[in-house]
C-alpha atoms as a PDB file:
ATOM      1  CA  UNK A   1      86.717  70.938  65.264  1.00  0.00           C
ATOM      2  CA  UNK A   2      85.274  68.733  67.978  1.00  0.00           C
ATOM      3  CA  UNK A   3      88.264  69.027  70.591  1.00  0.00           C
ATOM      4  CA  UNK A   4      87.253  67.511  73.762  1.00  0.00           C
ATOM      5  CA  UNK A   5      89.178  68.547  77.146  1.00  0.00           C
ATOM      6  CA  UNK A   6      89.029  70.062  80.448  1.00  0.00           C
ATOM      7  CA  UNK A   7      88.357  73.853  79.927  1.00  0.00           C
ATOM      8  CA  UNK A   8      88.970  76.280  83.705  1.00  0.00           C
ATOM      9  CA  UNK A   9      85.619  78.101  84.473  1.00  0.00           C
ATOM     10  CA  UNK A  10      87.945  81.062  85.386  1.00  0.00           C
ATOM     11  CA  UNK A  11      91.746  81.829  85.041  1.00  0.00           C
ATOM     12  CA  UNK A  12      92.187  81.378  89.016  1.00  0.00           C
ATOM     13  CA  UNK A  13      91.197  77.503  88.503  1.00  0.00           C
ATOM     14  CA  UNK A  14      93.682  76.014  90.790  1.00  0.00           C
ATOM     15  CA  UNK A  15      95.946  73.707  89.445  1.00  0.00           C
ATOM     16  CA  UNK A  16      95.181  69.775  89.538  1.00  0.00           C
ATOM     17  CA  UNK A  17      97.632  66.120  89.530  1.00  0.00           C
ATOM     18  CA  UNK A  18      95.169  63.818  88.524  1.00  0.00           C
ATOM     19  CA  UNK A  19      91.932  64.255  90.203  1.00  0.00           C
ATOM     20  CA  UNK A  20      93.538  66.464  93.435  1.00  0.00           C
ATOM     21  CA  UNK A  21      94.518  69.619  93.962  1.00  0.00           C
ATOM     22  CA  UNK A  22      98.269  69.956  93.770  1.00  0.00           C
ATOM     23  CA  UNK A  23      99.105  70.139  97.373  1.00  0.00           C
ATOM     24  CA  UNK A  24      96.778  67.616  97.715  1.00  0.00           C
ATOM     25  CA  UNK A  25      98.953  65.345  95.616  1.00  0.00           C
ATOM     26  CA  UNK A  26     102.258  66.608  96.953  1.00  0.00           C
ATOM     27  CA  UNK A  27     101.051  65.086 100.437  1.00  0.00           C
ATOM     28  CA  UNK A  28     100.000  61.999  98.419  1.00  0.00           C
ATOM     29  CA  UNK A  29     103.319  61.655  96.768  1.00  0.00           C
ATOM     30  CA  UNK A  30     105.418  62.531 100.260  1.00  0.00           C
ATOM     31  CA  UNK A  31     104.137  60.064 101.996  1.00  0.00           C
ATOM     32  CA  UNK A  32     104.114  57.178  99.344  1.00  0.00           C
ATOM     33  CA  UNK A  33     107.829  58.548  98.960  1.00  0.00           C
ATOM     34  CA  UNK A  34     108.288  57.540 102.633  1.00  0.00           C
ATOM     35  CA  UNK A  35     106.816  54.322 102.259  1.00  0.00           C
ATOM     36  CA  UNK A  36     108.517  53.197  99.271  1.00  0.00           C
ATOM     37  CA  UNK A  37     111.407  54.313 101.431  1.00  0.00           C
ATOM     38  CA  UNK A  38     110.467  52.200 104.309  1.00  0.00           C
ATOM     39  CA  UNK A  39     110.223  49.247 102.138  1.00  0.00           C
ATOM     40  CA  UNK A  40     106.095  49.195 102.135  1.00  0.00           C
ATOM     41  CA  UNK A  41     104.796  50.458  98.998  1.00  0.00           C
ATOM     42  CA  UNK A  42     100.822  49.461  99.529  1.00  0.00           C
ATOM     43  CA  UNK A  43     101.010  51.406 102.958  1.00  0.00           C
ATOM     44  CA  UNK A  44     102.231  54.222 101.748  1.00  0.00           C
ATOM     45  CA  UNK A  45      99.762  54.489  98.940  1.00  0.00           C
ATOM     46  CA  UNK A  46      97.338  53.590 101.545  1.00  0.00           C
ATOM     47  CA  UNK A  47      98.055  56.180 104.167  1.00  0.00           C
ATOM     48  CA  UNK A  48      99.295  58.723 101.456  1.00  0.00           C
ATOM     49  CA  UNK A  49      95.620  58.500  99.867  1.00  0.00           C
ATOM     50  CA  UNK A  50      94.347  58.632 103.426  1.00  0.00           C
ATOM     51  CA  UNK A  51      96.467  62.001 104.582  1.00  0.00           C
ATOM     52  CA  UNK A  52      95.442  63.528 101.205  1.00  0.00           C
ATOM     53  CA  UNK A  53      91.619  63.035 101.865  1.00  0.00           C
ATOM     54  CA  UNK A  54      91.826  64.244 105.088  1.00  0.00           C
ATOM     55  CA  UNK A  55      94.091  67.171 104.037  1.00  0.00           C
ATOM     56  CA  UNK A  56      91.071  67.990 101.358  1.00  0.00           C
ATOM     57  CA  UNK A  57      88.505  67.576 103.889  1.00  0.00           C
ATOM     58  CA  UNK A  58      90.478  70.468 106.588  1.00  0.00           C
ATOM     59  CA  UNK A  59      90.951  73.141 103.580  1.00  0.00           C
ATOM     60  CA  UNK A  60      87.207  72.497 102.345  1.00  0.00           C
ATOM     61  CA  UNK A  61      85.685  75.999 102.031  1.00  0.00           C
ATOM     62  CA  UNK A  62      88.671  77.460 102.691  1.00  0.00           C
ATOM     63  CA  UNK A  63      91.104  80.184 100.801  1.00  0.00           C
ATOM     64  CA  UNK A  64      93.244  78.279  97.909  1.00  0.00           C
ATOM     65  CA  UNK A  65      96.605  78.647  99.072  1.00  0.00           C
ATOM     66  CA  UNK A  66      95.473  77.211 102.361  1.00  0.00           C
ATOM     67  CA  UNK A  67      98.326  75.278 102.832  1.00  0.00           C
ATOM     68  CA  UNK A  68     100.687  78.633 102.064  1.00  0.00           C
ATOM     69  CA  UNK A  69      98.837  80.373 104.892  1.00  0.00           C
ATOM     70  CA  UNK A  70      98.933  77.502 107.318  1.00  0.00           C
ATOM     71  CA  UNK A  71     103.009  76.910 106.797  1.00  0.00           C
ATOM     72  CA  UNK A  72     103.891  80.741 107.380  1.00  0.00           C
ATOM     73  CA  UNK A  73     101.492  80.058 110.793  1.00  0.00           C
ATOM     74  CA  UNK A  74     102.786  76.815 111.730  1.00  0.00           C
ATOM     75  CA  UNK A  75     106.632  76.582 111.066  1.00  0.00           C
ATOM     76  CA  UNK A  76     109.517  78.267 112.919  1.00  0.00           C
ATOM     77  CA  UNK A  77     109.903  82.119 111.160  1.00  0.00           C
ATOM     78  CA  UNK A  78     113.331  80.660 110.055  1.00  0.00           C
ATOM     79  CA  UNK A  79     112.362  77.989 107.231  1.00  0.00           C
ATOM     80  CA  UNK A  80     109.643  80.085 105.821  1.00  0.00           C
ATOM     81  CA  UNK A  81     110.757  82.435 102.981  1.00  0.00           C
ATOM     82  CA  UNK A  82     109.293  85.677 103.985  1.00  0.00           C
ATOM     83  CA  UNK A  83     108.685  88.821 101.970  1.00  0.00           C
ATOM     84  CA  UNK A  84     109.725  92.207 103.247  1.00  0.00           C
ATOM     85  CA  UNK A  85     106.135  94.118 104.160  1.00  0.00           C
ATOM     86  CA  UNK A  86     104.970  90.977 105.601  1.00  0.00           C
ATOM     87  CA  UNK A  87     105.492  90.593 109.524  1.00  0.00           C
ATOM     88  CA  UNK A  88     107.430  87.483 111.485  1.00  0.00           C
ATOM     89  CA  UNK A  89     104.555  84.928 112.342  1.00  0.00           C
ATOM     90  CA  UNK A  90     105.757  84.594 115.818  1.00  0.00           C
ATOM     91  CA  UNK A  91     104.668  88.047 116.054  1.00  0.00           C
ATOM     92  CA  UNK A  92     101.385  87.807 117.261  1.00  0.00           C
ATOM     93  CA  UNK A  93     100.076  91.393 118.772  1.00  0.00           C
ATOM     94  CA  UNK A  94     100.749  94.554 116.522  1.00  0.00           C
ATOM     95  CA  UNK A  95      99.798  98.192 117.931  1.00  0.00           C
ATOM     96  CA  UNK A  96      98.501 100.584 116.199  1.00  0.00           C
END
């Protein structure tokens, strides 16, 4: 049986949409979404591949669900789904 394919070092491999990362490709696809939208489809595969290269660049070295951490962080406590034991991100200062 000579099966050839991509085998995960580990079961915590995170998952991949062509050669990304999934978020990675999820900002790829949102913004050539927009552009096909705006009538420009080479600009928004051109700034969609741009925005996901830079996006892979910022969470180099970093935890895998980056982009999970940075949304509870960066948008309004109200849009993020949050789960009971953990804390509103606005709050900032806990004491003791």
């Amino acid at each position: 049986m000579d099966e050839t394919g991509y085998i995960p070092k580990s079961l915590e491999a995170q998952e991949r949409f062509l050669w990304w990362d999934f978020d990675q490709a999820i900002v790829f696809l949102l913004v050539l979404g927009t552009g096909v939208i705006a009538g420009s489809l080479f600009a928004g595969m051109l700034c969609g591949a741009l925005l996901a290269w830079q996006y892979g660049r910022i969470k180099t070295g970093k935890h895998p669900k980056f982009a999970l951490h940075a949304l509870y962080w960066w948008l309004p406590s109200g849009l993020v789904v949050r789960v009971r034991a953990t804390p509103a991100s606005h709050h900032r200062f806990f004491l003791g």
